[in-house]
Protein backbone atom coordinates (compact mmCIF):
# COMPACT_ATOMS: atom_id res chain seq x y z
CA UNK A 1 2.70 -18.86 -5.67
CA UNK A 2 1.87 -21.67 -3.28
CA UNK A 3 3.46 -20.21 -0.42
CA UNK A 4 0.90 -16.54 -1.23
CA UNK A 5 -2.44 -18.71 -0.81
CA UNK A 6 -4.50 -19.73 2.02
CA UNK A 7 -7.85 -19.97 3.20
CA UNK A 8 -10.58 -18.40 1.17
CA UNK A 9 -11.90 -16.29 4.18
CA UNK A 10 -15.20 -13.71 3.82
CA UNK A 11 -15.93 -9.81 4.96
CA UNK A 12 -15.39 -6.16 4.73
CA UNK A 13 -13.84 -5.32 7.93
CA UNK A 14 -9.61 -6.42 7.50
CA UNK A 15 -8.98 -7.38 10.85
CA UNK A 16 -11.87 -10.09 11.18
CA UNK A 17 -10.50 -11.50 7.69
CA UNK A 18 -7.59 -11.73 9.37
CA UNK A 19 -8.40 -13.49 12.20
CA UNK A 20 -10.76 -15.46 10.75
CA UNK A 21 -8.18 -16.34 7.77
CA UNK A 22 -5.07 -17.26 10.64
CA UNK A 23 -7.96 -19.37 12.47
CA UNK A 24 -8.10 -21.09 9.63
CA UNK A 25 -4.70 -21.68 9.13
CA UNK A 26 -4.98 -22.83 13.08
CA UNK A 27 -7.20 -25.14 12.75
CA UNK A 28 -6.32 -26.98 9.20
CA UNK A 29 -2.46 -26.80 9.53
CA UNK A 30 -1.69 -29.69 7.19
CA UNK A 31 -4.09 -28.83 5.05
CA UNK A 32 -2.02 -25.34 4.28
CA UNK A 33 1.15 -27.69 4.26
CA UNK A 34 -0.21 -29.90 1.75
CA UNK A 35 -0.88 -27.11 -0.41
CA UNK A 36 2.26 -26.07 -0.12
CA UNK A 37 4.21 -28.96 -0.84
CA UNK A 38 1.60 -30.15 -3.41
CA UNK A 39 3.34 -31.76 -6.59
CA UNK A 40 2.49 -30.34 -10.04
CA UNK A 41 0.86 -27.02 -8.32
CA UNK A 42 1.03 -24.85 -11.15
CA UNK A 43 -0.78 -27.70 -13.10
CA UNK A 44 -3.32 -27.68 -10.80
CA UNK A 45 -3.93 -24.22 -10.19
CA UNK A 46 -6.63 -22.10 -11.51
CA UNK A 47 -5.91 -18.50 -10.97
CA UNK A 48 -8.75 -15.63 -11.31
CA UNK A 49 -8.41 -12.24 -11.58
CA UNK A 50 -11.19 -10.14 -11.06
CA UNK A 51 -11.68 -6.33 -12.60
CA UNK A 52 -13.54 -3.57 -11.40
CA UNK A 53 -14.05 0.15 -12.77
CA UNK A 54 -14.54 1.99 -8.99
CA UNK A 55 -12.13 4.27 -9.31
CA UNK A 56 -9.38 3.62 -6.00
CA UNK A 57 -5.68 3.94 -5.21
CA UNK A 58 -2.06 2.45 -4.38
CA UNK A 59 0.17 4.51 -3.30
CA UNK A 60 3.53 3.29 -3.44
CA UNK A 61 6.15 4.54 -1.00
CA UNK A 62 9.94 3.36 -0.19
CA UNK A 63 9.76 2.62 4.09
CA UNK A 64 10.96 0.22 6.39
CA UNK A 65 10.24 -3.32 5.97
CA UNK A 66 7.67 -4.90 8.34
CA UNK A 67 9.53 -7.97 8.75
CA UNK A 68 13.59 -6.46 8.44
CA UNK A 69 13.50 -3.07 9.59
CA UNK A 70 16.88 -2.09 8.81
CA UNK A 71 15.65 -2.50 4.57
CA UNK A 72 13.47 -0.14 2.80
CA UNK A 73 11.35 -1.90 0.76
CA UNK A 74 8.27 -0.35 -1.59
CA UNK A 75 5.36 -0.37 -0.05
CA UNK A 76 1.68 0.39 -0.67
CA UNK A 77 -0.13 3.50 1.34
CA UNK A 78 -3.32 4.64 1.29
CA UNK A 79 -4.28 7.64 -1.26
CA UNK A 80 -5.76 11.48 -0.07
CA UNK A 81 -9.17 12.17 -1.39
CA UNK A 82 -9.63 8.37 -3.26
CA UNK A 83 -10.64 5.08 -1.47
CA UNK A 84 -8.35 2.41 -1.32
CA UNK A 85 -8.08 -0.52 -3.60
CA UNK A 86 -10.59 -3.14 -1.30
CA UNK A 87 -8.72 -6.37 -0.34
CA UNK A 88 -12.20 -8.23 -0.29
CA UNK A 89 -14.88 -8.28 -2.97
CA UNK A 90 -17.46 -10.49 -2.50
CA UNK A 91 -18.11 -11.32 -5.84
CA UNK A 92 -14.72 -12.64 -6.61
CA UNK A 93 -15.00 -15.13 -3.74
CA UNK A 94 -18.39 -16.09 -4.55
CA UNK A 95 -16.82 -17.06 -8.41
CA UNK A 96 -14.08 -19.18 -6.68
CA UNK A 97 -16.27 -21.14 -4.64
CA UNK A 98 -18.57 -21.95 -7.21
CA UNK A 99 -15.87 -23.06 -9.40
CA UNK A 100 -14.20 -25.00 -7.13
CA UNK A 101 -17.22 -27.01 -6.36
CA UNK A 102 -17.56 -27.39 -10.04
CA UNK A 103 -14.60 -28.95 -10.45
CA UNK A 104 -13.87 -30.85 -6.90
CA UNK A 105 -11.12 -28.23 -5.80
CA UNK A 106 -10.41 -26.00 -2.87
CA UNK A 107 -10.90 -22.26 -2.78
CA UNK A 108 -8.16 -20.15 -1.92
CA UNK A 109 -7.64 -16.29 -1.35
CA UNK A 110 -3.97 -14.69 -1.36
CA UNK A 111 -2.64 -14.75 1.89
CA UNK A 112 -1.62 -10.70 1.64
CA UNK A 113 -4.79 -9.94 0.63
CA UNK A 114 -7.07 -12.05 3.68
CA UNK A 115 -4.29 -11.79 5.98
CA UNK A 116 -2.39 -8.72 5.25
CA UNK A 117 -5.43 -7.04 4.34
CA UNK A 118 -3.57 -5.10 1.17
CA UNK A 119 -5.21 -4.98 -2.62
CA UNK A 120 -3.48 -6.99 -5.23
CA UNK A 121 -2.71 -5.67 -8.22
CA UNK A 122 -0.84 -7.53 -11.58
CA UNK A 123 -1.02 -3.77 -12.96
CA UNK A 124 -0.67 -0.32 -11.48
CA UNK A 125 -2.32 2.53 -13.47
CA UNK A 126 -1.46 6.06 -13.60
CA UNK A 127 1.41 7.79 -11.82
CA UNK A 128 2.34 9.61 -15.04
CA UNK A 129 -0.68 9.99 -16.70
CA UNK A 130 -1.18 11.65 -20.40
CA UNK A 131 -3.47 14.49 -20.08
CA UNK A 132 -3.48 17.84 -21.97
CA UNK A 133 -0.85 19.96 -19.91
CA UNK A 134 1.69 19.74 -16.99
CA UNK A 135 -1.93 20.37 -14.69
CA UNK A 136 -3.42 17.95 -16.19
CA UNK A 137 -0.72 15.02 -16.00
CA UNK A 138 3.10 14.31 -16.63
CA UNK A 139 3.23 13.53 -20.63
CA UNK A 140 1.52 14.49 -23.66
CA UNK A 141 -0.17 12.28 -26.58
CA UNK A 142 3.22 11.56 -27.45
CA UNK A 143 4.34 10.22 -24.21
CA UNK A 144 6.90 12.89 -23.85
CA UNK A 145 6.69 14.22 -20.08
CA UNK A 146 6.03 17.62 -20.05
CA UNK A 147 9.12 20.03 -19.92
CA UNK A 148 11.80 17.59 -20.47
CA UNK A 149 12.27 16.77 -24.32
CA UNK A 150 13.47 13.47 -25.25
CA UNK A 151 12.16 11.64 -21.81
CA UNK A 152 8.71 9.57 -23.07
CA UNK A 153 7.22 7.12 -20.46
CA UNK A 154 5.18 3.97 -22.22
CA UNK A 155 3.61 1.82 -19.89
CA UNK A 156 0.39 1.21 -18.10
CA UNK A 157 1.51 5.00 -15.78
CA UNK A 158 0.43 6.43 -19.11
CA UNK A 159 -3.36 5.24 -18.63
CA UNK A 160 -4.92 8.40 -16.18
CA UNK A 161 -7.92 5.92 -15.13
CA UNK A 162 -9.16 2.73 -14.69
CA UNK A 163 -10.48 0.81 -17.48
CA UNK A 164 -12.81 -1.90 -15.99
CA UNK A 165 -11.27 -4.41 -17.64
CA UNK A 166 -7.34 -6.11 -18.34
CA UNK A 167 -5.74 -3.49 -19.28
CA UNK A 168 -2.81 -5.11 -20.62
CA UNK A 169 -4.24 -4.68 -24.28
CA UNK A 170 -4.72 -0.78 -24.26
CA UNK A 171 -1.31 -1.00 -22.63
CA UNK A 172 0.23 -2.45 -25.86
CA UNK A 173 -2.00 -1.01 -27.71
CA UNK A 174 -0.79 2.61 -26.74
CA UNK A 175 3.09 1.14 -26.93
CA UNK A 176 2.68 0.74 -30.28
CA UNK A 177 1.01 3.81 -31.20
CA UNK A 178 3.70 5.33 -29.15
CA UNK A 179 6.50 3.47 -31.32
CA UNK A 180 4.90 4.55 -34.79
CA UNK A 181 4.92 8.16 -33.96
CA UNK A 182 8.38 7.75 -32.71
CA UNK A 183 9.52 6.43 -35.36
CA UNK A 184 8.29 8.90 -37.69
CA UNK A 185 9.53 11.82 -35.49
CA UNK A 186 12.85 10.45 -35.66
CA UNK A 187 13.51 9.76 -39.44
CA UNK A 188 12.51 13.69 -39.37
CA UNK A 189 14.72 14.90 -36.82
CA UNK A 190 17.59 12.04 -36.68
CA UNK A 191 20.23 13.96 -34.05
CA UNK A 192 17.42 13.96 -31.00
CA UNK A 193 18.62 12.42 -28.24
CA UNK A 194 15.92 10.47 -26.13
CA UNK A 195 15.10 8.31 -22.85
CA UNK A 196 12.43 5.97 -23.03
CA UNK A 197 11.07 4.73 -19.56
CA UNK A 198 8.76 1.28 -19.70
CA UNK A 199 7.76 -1.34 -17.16
């Protein structure tokens, strides 16, 4: 984690971030390398996640790496027809520098998302969402995709929007509904043969 953060750096437009963030970096060098050799980081760290309910996307594609070309490597594209995931929100730096000050500390910004310019996410959302036919998404209410029996998906791909809030909860949530119906479908037909995908 310590070698992700940097310089909490302000605005909409990703390539003044960036050069604003990497001036930064220029100009406080061993700041950034005390932070990054810092002892007992984790201990020190206070991490914030923000949430939103604008609905945006990640794409995620297999392409060259940046950095070794000869590797594919996933990597995030921009969505048809939906904005993308912002890299900056305003209100999530204006949280870590009042809480910093509150408690004597430093603000910081990930370094992918100031520098790179690329949204963060701890969960991805949809890609196999439930919905009411193979139109409408990829599985049914009981996480069984749609024309192939005995493949469910159970994880946050299930969820078809964005919740506003951690999803992790209606994540597990819908897990274990998903392993109570299961369950009872398969003390009632005990020979079916199936393939559960989770993340």
């Amino acid at each position: 984690m310590r070698l992700q953060l940097g310089p909490l750096v302000d605005g909409d437009d990703p390539a003044r971030r960036r050069r604003a963030a990497l001036a930064e970096l220029g100009r406080h060098p061993i700041r950034q390398l005390r932070l990054m050799t810092a002892r007992h980081f984790v201990e020190r760290l206070s991490a914030f996640t923000v949430m939103q309910n604008v609905e945006n996307e990640i794409r995620l594609v297999m392409d060259r790496s940046p950095v070794r070309p000869w590797r594919r490597v996933l990597r995030s594209r921009t969505g048809e027809g939906v904005p993308a995931a912002p890299s900056y929100l305003p209100q999530a730096n204006e949280v870590a520098r009042r809480f910093a000050e509150s408690v004597g500390g430093r603000p910081l910004n990930l370094l992918l998302e100031s520098v790179g310019g690329k949204s963060i996410t701890a969960h991805v959302l949809g890609g196999a969402a439930m919905g009411a036919d193979a139109s409408d998404g990829v599985i049914d209410t009981d996480h069984q995709v749609f024309g192939h029996p005995g493949l469910y998906v159970v994880d946050g791909s299930a969820i078809p929007a964005n919740v506003g809030v951690n999803p992790s909860l209606t994540i597990t949530a819908m897990a274990e509904r998903f392993a109570a119906r299961y369950r009872a479908r398969r003390a009632a037909q005990p020979d079916q043969t199936s393939t559960i995908g989770a993340s």
